[in-house]
Protein backbone atom coordinates (compact mmCIF):
# COMPACT_ATOMS: atom_id res chain seq x y z
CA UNK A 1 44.84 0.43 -64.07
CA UNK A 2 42.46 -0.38 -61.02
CA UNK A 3 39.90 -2.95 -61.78
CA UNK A 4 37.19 -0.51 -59.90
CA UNK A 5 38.26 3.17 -59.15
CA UNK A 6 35.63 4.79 -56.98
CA UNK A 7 35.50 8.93 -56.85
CA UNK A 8 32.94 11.51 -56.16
CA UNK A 9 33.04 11.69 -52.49
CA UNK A 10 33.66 14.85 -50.31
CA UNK A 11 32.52 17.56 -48.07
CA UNK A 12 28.99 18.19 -47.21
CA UNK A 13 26.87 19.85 -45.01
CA UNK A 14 23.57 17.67 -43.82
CA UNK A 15 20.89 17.72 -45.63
CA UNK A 16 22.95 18.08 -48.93
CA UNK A 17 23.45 15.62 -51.99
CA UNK A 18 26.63 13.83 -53.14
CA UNK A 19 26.72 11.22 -55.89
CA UNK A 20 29.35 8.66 -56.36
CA UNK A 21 30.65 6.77 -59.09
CA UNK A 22 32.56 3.51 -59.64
CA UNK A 23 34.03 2.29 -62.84
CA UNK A 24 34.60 -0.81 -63.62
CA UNK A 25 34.71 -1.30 -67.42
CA UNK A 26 36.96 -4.57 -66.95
CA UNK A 27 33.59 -6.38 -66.33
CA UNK A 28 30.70 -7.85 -68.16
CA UNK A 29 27.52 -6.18 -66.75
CA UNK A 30 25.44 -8.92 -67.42
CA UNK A 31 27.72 -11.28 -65.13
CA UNK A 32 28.23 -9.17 -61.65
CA UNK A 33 26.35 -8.30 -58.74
CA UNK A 34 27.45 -4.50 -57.87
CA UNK A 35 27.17 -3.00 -54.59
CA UNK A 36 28.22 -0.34 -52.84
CA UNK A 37 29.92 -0.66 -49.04
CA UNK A 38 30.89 1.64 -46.21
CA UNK A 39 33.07 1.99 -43.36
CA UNK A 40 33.50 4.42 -40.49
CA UNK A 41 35.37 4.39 -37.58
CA UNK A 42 34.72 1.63 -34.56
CA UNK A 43 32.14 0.20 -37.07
CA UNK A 44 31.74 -3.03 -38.64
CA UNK A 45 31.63 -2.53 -42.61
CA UNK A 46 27.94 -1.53 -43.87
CA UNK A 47 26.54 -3.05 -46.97
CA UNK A 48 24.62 -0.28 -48.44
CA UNK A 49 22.58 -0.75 -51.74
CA UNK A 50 23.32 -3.40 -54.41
CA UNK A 51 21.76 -3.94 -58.09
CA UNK A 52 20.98 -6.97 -59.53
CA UNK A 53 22.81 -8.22 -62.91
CA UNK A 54 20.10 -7.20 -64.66
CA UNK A 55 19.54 -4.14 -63.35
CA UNK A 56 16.06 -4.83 -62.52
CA UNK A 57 16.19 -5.39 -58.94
CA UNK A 58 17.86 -3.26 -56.57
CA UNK A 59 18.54 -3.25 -52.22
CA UNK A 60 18.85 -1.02 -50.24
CA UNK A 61 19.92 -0.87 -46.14
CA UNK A 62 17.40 0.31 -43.88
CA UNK A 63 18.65 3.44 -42.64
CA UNK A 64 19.22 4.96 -46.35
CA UNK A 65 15.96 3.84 -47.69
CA UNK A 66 14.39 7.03 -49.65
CA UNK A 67 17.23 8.71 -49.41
CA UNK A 68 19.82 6.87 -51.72
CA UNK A 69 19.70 5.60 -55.28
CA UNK A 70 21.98 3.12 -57.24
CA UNK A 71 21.96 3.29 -60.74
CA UNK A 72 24.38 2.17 -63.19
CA UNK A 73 25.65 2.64 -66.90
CA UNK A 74 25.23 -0.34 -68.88
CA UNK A 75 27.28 0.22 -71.68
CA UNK A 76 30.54 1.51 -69.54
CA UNK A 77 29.71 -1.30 -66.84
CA UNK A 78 29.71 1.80 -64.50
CA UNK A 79 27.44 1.78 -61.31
CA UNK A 80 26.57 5.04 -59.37
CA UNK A 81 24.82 6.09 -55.73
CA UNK A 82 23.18 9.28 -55.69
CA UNK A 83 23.39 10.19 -51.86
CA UNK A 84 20.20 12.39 -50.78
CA UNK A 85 19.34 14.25 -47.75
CA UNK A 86 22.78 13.56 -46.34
CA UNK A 87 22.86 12.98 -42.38
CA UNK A 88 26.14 13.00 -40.87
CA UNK A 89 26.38 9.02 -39.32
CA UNK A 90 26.70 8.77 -43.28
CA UNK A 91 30.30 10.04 -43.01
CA UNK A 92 32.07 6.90 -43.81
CA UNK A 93 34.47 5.26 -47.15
CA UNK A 94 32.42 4.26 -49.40
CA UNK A 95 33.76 1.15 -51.64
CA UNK A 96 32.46 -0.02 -54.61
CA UNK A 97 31.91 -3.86 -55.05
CA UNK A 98 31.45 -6.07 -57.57
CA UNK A 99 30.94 -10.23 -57.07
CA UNK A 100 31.42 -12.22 -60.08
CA UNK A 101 28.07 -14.65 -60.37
CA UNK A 102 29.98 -17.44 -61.63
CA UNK A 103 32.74 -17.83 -59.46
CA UNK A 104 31.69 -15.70 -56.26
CA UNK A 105 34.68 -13.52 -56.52
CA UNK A 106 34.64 -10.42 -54.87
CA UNK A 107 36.84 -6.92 -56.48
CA UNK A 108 36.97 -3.63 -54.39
CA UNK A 109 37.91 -0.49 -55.47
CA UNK A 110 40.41 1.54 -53.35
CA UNK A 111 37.26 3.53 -51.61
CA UNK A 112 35.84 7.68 -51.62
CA UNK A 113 35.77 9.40 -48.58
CA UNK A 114 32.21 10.99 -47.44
CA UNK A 115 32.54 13.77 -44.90
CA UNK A 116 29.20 15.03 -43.71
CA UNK A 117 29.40 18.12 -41.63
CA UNK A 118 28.68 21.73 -40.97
C-alpha cells in the first residue's frame, strides 16, 4: 500500500471544475503539514496550496487564488483540492505532499494527471 495515493485528475475543458483527492490514512493529522504540488513540462515544480496541522490556516499560490480550495478529512487524514474555473497553464501532475512536523520528512504520492483543454 502507498503511503499517499493521489486520484481524481483528468480531462477538462477551461473554465470547468475538477477536484482531487489524496489519502493518506498512515498519518496522524494533527502532526503533518499537507500540500499539494504540480509539475508541467519545462517547468520548475509549483507549490500550490498547503493546510496547516490544524486545519486552521491554509496557502495558496498566487495564480490559483479564488479559484482553488484545499480541504481535508480529519478523521481519514485525507486532504482534497477542489480545482475551479480551470485555465489550461493548470494542465500539470498534481502530487500530494505531506511533511512530518517533527522530523521534516517529506512523503509524495505517485501524482494525478490534470489535462485542461478543449
Amino acid at each position: 500500500e502507498e503511503p499517499l495515493v493521489e486520484s481524481g485528475g483528468g480531462l477538462v475543458q477551461p473554465g470547468g471544475s475538477l477536484k482531487l483527492s489524496c489519502a493518506a490514512s498512515g498519518f496522524q493529522i494533527r502532526d503533518v503539514y499537507m500540500s499539494w504540488v504540480r509539475s508541467a513540462p519545462g517547468k520548475q515544480p509549483q507549490w500550490v496550496a498547503g493546510m496547516s496541522s490544524d486545519g486552521g490556516t491554509v496557502y495558496y499560490t498566487e495564480s490559483v487564488k479564488g479559484r482553488f480550495i484545499i480541504s481535508r478529512d480529519n478523521a481519514k487524514t485525507n486532504v482534497y483540492l477542489q480545482m475551479n474555473s480551470l485555465k489550461p497553464g493548470d494542465t500539470a501532475v498534481y502530487y500530494c505532499n505531506v511533511k512530518v512536523l517533527a522530523s521534516h520528512s517529506d512523503y509524495w504520492g505517485q501524482g494525478t494527471q490534470v489535462t485542461v483543454s478543449s
